[in-house]
N, C-alpha and C. Protein backbone atom coordinates (compact mmCIF):
# COMPACT_ATOMS: atom_id res chain seq x y z
N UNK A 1 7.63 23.97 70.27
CA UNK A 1 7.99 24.51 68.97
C UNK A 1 8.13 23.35 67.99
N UNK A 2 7.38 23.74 66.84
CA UNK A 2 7.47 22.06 65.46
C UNK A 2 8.43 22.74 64.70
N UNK A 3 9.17 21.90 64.52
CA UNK A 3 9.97 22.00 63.16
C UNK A 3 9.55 22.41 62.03
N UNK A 4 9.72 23.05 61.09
CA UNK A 4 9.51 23.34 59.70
C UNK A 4 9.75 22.40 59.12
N UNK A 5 9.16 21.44 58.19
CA UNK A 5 9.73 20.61 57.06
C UNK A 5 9.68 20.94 55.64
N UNK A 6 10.57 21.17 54.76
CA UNK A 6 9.79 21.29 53.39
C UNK A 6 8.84 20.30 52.84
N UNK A 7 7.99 20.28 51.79
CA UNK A 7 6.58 19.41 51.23
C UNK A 7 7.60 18.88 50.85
N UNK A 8 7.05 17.42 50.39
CA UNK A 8 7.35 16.55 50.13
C UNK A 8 7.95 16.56 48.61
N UNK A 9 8.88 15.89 47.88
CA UNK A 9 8.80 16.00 46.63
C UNK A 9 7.54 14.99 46.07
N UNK A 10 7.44 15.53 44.84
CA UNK A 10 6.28 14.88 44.44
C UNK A 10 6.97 13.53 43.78
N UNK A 11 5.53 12.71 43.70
CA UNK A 11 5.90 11.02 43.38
C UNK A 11 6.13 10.89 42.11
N UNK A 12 6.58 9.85 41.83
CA UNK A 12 6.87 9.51 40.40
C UNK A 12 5.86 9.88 39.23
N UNK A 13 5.10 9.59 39.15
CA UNK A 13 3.86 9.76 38.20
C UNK A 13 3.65 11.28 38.15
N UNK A 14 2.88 11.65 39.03
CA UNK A 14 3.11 13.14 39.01
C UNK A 14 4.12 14.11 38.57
N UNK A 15 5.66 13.72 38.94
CA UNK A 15 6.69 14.01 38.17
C UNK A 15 6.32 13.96 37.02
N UNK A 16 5.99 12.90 36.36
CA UNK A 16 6.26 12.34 35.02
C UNK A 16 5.07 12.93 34.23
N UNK A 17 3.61 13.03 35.06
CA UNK A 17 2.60 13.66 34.40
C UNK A 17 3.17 15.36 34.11
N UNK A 18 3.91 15.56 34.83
CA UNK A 18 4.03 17.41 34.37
C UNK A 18 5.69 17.36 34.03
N UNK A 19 6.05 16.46 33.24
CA UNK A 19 6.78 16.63 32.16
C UNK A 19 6.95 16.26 31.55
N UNK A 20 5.63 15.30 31.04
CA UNK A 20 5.41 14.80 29.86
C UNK A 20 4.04 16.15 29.08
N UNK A 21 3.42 16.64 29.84
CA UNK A 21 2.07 17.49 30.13
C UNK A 21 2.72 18.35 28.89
N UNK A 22 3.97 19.07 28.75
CA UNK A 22 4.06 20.27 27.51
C UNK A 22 4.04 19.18 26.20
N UNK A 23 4.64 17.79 26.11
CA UNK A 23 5.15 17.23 25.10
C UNK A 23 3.69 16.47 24.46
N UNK A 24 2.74 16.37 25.76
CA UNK A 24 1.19 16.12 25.19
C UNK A 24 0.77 16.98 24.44
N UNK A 25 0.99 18.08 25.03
CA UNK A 25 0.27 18.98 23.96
C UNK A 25 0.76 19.30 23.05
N UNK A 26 1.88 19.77 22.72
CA UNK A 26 2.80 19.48 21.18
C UNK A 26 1.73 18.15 20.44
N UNK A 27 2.37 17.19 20.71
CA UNK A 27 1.43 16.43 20.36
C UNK A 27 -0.04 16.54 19.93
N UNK A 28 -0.67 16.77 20.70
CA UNK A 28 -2.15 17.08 20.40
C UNK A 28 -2.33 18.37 19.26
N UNK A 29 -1.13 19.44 19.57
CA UNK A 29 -1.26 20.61 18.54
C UNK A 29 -0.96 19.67 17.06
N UNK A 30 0.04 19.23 17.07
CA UNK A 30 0.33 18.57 15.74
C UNK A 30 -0.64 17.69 15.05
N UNK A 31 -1.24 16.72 15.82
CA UNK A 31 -2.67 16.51 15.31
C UNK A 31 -3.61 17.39 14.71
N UNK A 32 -4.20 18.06 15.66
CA UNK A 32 -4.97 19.16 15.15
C UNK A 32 -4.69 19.33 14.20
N UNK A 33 -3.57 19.80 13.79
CA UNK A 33 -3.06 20.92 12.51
C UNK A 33 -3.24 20.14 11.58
N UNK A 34 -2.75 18.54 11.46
CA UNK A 34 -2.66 18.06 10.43
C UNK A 34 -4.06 17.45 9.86
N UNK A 35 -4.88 17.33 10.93
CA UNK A 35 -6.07 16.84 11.07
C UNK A 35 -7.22 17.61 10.91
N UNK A 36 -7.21 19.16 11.00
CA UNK A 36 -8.01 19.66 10.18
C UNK A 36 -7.37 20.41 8.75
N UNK A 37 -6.06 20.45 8.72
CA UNK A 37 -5.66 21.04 7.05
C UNK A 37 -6.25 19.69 6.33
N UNK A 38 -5.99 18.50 6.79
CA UNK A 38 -6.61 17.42 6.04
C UNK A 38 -8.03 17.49 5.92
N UNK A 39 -9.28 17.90 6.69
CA UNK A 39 -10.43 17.64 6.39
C UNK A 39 -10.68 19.12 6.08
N UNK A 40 -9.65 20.47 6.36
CA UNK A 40 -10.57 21.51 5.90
C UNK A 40 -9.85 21.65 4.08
N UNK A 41 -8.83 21.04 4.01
CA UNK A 41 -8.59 21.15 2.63
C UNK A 41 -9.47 19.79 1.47
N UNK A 42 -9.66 19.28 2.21
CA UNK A 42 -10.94 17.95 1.51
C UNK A 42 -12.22 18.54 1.37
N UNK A 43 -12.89 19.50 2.16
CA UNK A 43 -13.74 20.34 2.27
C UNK A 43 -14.14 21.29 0.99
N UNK A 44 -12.21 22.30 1.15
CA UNK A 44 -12.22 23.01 0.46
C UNK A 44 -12.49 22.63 -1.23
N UNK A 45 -11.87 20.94 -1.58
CA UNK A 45 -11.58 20.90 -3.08
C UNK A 45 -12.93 20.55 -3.24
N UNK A 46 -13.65 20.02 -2.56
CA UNK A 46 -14.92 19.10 -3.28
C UNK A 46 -16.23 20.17 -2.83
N UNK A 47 -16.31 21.72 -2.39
CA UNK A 47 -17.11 22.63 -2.09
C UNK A 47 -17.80 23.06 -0.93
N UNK A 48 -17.35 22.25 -0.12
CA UNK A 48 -18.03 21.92 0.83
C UNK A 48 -18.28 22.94 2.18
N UNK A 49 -17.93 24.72 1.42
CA UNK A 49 -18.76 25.63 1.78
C UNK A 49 -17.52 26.20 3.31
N UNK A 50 -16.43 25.69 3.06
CA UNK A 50 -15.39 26.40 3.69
C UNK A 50 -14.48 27.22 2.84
N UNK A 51 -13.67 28.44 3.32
CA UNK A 51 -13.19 29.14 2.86
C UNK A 51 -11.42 29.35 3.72
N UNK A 52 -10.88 29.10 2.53
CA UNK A 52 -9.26 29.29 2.75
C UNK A 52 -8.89 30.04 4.07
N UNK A 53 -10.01 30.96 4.18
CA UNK A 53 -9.51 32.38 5.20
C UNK A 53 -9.97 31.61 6.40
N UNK A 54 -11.00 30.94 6.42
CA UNK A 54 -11.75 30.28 7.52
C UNK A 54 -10.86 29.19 8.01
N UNK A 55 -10.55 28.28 7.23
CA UNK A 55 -9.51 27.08 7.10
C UNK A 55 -8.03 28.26 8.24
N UNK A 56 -7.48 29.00 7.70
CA UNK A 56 -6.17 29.81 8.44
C UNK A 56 -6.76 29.94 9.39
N UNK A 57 -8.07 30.49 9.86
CA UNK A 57 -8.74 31.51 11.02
C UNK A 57 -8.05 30.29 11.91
N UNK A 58 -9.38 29.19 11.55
CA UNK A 58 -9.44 28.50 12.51
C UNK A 58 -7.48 27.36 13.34
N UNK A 59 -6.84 27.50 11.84
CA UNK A 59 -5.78 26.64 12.48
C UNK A 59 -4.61 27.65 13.23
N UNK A 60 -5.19 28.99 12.92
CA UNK A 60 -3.99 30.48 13.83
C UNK A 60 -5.12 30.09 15.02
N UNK A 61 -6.25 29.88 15.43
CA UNK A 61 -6.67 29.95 16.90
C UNK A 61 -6.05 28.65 17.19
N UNK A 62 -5.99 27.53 17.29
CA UNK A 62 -5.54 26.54 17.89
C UNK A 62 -4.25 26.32 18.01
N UNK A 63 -3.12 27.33 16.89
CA UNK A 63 -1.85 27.65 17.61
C UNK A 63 -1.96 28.70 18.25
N UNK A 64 -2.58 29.53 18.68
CA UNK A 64 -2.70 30.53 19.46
C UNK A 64 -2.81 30.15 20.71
N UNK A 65 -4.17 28.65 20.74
CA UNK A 65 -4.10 28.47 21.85
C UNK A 65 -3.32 27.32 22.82
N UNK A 66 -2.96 26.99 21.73
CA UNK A 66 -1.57 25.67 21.79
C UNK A 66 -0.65 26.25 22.13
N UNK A 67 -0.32 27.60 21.96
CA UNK A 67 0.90 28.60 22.14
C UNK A 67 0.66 29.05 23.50
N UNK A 68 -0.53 29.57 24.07
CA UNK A 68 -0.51 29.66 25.43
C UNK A 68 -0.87 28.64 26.11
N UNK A 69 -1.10 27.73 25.85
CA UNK A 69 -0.81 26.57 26.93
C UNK A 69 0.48 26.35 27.38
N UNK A 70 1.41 26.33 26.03
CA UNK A 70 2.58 25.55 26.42
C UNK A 70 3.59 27.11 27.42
N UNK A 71 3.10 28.09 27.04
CA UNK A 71 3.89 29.36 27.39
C UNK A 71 3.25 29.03 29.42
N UNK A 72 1.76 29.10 29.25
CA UNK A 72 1.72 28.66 30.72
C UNK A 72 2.59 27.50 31.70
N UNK A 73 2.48 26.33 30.87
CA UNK A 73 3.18 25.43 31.28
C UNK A 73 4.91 25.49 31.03
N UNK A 74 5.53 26.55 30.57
CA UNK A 74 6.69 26.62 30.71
C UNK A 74 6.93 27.75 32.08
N UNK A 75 5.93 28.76 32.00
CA UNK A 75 5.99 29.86 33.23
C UNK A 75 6.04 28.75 34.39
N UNK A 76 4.70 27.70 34.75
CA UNK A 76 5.02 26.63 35.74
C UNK A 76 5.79 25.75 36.08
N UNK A 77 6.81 25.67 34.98
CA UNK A 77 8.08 24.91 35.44
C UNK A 77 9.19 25.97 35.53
N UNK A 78 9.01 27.42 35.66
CA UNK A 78 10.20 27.69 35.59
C UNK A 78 9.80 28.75 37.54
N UNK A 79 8.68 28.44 37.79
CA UNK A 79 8.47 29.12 38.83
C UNK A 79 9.85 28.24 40.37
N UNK A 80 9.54 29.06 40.81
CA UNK A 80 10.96 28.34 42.38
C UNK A 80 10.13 27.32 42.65
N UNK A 81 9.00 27.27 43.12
CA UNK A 81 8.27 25.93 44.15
C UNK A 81 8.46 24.82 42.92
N UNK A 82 8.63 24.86 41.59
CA UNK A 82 9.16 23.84 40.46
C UNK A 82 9.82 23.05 40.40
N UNK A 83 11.25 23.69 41.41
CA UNK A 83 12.31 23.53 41.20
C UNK A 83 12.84 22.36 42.38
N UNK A 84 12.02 22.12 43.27
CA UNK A 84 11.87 20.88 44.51
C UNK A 84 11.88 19.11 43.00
N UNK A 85 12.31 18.30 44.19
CA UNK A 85 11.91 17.24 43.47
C UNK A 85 13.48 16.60 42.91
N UNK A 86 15.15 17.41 43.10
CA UNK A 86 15.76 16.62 43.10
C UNK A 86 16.37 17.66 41.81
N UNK A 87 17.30 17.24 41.83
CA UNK A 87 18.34 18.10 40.46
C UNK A 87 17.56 17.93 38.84
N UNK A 88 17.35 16.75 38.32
CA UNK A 88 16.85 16.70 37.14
C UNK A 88 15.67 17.12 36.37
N UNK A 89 15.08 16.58 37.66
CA UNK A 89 13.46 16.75 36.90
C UNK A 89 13.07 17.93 36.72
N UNK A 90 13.33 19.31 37.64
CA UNK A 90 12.98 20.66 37.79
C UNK A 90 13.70 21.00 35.81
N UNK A 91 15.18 20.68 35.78
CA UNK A 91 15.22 20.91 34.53
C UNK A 91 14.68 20.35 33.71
N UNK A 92 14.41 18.72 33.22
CA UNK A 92 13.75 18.39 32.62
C UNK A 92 12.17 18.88 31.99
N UNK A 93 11.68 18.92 32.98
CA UNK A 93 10.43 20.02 33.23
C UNK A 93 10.46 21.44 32.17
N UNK A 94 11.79 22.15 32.71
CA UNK A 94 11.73 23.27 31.57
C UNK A 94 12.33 23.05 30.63
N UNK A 95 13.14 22.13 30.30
CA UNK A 95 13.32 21.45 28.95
C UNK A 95 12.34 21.31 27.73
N UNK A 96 11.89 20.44 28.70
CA UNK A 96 10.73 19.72 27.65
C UNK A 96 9.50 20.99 27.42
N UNK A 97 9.14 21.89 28.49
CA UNK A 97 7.87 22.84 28.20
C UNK A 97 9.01 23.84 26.72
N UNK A 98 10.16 23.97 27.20
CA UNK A 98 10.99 24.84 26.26
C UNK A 98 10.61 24.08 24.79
N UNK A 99 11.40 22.65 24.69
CA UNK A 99 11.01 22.23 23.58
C UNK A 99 9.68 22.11 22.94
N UNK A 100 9.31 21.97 23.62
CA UNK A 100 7.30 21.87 22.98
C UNK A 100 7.04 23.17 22.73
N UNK A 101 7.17 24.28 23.41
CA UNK A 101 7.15 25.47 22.70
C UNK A 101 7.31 26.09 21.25
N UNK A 102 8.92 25.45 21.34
CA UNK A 102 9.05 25.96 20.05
C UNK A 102 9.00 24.60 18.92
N UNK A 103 8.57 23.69 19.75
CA UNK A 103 7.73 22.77 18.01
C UNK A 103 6.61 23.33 18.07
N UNK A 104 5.75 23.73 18.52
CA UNK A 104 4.38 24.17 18.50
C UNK A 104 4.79 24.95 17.18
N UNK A 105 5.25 26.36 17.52
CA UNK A 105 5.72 27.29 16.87
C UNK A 105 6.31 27.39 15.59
N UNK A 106 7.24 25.81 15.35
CA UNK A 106 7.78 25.50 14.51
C UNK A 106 6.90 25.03 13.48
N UNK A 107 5.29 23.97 14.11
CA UNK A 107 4.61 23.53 13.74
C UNK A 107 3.25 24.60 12.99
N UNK A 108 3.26 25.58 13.60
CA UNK A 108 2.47 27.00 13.05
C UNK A 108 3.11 27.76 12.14
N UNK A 109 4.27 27.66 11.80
CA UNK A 109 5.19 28.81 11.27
C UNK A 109 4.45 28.34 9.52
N UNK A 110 4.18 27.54 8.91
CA UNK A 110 3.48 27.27 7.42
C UNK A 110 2.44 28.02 7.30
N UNK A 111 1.84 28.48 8.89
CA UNK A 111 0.66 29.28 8.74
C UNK A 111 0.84 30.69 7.96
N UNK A 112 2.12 31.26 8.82
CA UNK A 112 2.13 32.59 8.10
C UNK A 112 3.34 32.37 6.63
N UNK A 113 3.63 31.17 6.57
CA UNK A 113 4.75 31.57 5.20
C UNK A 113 4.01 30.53 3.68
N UNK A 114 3.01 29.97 4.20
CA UNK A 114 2.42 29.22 2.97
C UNK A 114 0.90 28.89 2.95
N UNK A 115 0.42 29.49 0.96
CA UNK A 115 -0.48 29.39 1.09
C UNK A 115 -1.48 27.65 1.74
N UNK A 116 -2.98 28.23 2.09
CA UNK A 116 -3.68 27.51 2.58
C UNK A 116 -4.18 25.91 1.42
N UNK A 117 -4.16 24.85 1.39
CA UNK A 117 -4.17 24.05 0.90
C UNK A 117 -3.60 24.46 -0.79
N UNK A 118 -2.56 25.21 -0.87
CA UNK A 118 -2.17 25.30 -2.28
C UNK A 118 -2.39 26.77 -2.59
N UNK A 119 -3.61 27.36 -2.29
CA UNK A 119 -4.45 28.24 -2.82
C UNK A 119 -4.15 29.82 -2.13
């Protein structure tokens, strides 16, 4: 008869890659956003054949999909097999997917309360 052992906790890096992983993408959403209102509103003033509605379309899909990333990656830290790895990190983990969530969110919210480059 073998013993049962639980898996191993995971190593440092790995830790650190999936709870830094929600705060990347915050990150990366916040780029985006600022990085195409900047070239789709440069677009928009000098004619360049984009439209305000197009400019929103496109920056509501990339919080849309910035929004389910981070909603996935908070469901994966809040699952039980998450929760291995030692008292902190399991919370840390849903900390940080929690916080990146709602900057994402925080970071989309101009979408629905202000117009598109002014206009």
């Amino acid at each position: 008869m073998t013993a049962r052992h639980p898996p191993p906790a995971p190593g440092f890096f790995a830790g650190l890659r999936t709870g830094l992983a929600p705060l990347a993408l915050w990150a990366a959403h916040f780029a985006f956003c600022y990085v195409a209102t900047a070239v789709g509103c440069t677009a928009l003033l000098q004619g360049g054949g984009i439209t305000p509605q197009t400019l929103r379309a496109v920056l509501a899909l990339g919080t849309t999909v910035a929004l389910a990333g981070g909603a996935g990656l908070l469901w994966r830290a809040c699952r039980p097999a998450a929760r291995r790895g030692g008292d902190l990190l399991p919370v840390l983990r849903r900390t940080g997917a929690l916080l990146a969530l709602v900057g994402m969110a925080w970071t989309g919210l101009p979408l629905a309360l202000l117009p598109v480059c002014g206009r």
